[in-house]
N, C-alpha and C. Protein backbone atom coordinates (compact mmCIF):
# COMPACT_ATOMS: atom_id res chain seq x y z
N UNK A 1 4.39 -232.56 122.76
CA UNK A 1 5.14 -231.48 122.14
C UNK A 1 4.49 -231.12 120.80
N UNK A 2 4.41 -230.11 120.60
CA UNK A 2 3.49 -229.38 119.27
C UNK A 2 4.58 -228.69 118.47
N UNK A 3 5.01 -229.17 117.23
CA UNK A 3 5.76 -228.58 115.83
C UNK A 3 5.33 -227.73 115.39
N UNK A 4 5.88 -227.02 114.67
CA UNK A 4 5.78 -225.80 113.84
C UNK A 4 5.67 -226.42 112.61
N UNK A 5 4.40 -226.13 111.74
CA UNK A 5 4.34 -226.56 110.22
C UNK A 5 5.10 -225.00 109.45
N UNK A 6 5.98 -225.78 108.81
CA UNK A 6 6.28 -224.88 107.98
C UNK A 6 5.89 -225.00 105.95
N UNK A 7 5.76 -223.95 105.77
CA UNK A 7 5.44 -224.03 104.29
C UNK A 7 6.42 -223.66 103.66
N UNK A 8 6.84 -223.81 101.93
CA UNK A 8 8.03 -223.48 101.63
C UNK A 8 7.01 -222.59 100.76
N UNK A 9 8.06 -221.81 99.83
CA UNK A 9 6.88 -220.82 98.79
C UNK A 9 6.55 -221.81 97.76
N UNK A 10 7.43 -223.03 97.08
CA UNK A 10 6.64 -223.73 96.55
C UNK A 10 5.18 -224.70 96.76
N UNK A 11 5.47 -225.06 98.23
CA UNK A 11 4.04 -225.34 99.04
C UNK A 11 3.04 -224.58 99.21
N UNK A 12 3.21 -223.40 99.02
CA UNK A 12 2.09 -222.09 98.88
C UNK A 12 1.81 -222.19 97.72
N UNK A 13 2.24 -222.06 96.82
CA UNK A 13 1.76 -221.84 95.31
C UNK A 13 1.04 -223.45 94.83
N UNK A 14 1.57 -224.53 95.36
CA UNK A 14 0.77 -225.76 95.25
C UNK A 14 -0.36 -225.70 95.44
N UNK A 15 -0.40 -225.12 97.17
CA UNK A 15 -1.82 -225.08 97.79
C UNK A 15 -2.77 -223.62 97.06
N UNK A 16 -2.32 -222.89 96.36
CA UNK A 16 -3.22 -222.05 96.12
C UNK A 16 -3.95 -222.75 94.49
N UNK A 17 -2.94 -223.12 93.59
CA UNK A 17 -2.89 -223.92 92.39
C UNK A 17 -4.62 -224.96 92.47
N UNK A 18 -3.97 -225.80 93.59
CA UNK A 18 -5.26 -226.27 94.21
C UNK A 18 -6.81 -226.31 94.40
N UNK A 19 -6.40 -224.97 95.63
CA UNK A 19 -7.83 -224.06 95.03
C UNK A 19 -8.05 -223.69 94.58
N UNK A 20 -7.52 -223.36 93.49
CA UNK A 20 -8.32 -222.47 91.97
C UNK A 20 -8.82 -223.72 91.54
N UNK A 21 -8.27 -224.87 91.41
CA UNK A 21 -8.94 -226.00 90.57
C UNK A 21 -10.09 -226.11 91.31
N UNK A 22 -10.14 -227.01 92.45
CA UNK A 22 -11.25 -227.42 93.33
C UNK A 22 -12.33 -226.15 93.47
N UNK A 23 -12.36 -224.86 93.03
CA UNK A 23 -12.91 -223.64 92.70
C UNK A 23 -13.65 -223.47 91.25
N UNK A 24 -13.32 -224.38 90.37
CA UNK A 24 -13.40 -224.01 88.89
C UNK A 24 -14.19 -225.78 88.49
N UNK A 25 -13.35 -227.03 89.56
CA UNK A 25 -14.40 -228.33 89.23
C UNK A 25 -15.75 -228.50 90.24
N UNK A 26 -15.97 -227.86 91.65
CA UNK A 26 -16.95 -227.76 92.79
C UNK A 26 -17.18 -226.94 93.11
N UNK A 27 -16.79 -225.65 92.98
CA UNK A 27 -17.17 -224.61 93.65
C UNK A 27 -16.76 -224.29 94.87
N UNK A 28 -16.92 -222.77 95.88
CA UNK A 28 -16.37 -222.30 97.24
C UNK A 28 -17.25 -222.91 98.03
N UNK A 29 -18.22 -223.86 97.78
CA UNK A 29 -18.04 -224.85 98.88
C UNK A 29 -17.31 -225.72 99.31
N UNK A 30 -16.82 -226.60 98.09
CA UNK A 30 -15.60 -227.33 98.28
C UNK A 30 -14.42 -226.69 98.08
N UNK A 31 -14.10 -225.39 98.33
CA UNK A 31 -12.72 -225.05 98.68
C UNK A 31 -12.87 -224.55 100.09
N UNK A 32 -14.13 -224.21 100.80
CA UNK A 32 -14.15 -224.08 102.08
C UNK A 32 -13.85 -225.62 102.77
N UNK A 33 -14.71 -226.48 102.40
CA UNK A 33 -14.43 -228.35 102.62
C UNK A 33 -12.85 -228.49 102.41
N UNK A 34 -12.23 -228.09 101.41
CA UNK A 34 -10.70 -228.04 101.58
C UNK A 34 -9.80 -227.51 102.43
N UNK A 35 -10.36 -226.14 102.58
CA UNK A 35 -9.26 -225.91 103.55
C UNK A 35 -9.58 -226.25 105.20
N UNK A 36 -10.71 -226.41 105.63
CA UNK A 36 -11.19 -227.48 106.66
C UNK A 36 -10.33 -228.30 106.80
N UNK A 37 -10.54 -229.41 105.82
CA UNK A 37 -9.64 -230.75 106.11
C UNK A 37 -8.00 -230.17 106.42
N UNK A 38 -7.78 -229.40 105.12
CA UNK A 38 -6.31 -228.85 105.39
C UNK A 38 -5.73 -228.64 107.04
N UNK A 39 -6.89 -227.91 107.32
CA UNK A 39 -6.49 -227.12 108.68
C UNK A 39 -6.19 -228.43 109.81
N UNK A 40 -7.45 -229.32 109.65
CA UNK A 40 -7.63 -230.66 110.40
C UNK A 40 -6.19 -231.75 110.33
N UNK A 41 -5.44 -231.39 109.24
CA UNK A 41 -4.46 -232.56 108.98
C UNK A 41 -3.55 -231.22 109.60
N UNK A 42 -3.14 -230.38 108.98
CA UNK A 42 -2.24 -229.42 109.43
C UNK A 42 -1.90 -229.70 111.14
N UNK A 43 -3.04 -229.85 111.68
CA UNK A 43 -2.88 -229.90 113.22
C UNK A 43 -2.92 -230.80 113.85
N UNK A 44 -3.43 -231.69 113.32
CA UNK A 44 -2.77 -233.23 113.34
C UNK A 44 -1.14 -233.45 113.38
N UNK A 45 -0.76 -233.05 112.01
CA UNK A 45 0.83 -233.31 111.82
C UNK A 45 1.44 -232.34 113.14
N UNK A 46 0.97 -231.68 113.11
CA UNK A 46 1.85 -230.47 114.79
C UNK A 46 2.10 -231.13 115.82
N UNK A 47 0.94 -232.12 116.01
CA UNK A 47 0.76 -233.10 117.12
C UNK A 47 1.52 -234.32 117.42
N UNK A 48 1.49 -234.75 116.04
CA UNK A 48 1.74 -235.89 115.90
C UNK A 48 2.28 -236.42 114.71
N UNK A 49 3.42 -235.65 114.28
CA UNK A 49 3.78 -236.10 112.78
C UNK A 49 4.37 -237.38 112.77
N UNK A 50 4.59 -238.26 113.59
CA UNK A 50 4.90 -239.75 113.26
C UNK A 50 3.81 -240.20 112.57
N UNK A 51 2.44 -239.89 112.84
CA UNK A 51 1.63 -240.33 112.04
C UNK A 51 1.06 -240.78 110.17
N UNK A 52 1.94 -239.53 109.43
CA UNK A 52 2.21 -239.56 108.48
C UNK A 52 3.69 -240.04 107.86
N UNK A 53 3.31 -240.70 106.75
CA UNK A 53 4.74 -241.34 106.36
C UNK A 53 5.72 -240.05 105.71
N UNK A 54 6.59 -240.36 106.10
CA UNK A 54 7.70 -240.07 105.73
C UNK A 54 8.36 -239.63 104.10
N UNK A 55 8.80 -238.14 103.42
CA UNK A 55 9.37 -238.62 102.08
C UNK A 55 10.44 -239.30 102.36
N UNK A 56 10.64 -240.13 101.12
CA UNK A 56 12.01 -240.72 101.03
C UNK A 56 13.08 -240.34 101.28
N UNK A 57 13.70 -238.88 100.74
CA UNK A 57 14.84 -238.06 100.38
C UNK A 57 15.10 -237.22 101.57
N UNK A 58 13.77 -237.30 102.54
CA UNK A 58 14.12 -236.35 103.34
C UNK A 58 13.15 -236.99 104.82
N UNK A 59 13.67 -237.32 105.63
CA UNK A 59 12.71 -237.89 106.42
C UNK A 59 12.12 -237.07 107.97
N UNK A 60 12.52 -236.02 107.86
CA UNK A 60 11.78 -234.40 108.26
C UNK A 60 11.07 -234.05 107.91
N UNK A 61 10.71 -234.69 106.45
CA UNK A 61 9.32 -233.54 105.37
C UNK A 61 8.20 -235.18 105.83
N UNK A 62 7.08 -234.74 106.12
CA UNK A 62 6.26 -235.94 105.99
C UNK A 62 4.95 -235.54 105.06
N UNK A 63 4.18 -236.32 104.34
CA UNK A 63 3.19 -236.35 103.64
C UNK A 63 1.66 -236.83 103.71
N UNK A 64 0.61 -236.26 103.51
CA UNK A 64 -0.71 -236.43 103.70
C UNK A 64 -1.36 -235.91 102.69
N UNK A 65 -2.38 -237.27 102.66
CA UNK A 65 -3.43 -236.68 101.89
C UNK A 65 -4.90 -235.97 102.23
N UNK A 66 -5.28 -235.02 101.77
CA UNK A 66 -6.35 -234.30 102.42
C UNK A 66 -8.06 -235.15 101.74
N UNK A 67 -7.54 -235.47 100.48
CA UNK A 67 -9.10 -236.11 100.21
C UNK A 67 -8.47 -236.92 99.06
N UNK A 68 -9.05 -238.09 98.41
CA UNK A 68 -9.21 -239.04 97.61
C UNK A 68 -8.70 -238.30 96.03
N UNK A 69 -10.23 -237.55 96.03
CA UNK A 69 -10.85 -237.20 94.82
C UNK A 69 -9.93 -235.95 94.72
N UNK A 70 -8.92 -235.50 95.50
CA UNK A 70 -8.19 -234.54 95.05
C UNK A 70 -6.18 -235.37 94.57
N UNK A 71 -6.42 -236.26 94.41
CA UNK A 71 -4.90 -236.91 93.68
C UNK A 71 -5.23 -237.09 92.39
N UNK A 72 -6.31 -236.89 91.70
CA UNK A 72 -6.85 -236.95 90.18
C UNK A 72 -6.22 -235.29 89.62
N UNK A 73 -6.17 -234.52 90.76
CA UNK A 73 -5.95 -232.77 90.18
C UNK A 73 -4.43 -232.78 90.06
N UNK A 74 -3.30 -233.58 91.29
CA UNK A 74 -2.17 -233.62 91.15
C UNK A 74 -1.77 -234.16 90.03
């Protein structure tokens, strides 16, 4: 069975926030490399969101990380 990812508008403005950084510290190569992975986890979780853990407060919303070197920008 395949889920529907949904975004909220604060999840849009995160993810755009994002790429302006990863745009301004690497360049549109690594915001093309970003939204790659994005897309790659995105469709992952559709598939298979048991895979990712769970938030606490809400155990419908689940969480992933797309790269390492991008939890230094959060």
């Amino acid at each position: 069975m395949i889920f529907e990812v949904v975004f909220t508008q604060k999840a849009n403005d995160t993810f755009d926030a994002i790429r302006s950084q990863i745009a301004v510290r690497w360049g549109d190569s690594a915001v093309r490399k970003f939204e790659e992975r994005t897309i790659r986890v995105l469709e992952m979780l559709s598939k298979y969101p048991l895979v990712y853990q769970s938030i606490e407060f809400d155990k419908k919303i689940r969480k992933a990380h797309i790269h390492k070197k991008l939890l230094s920008i959060l």
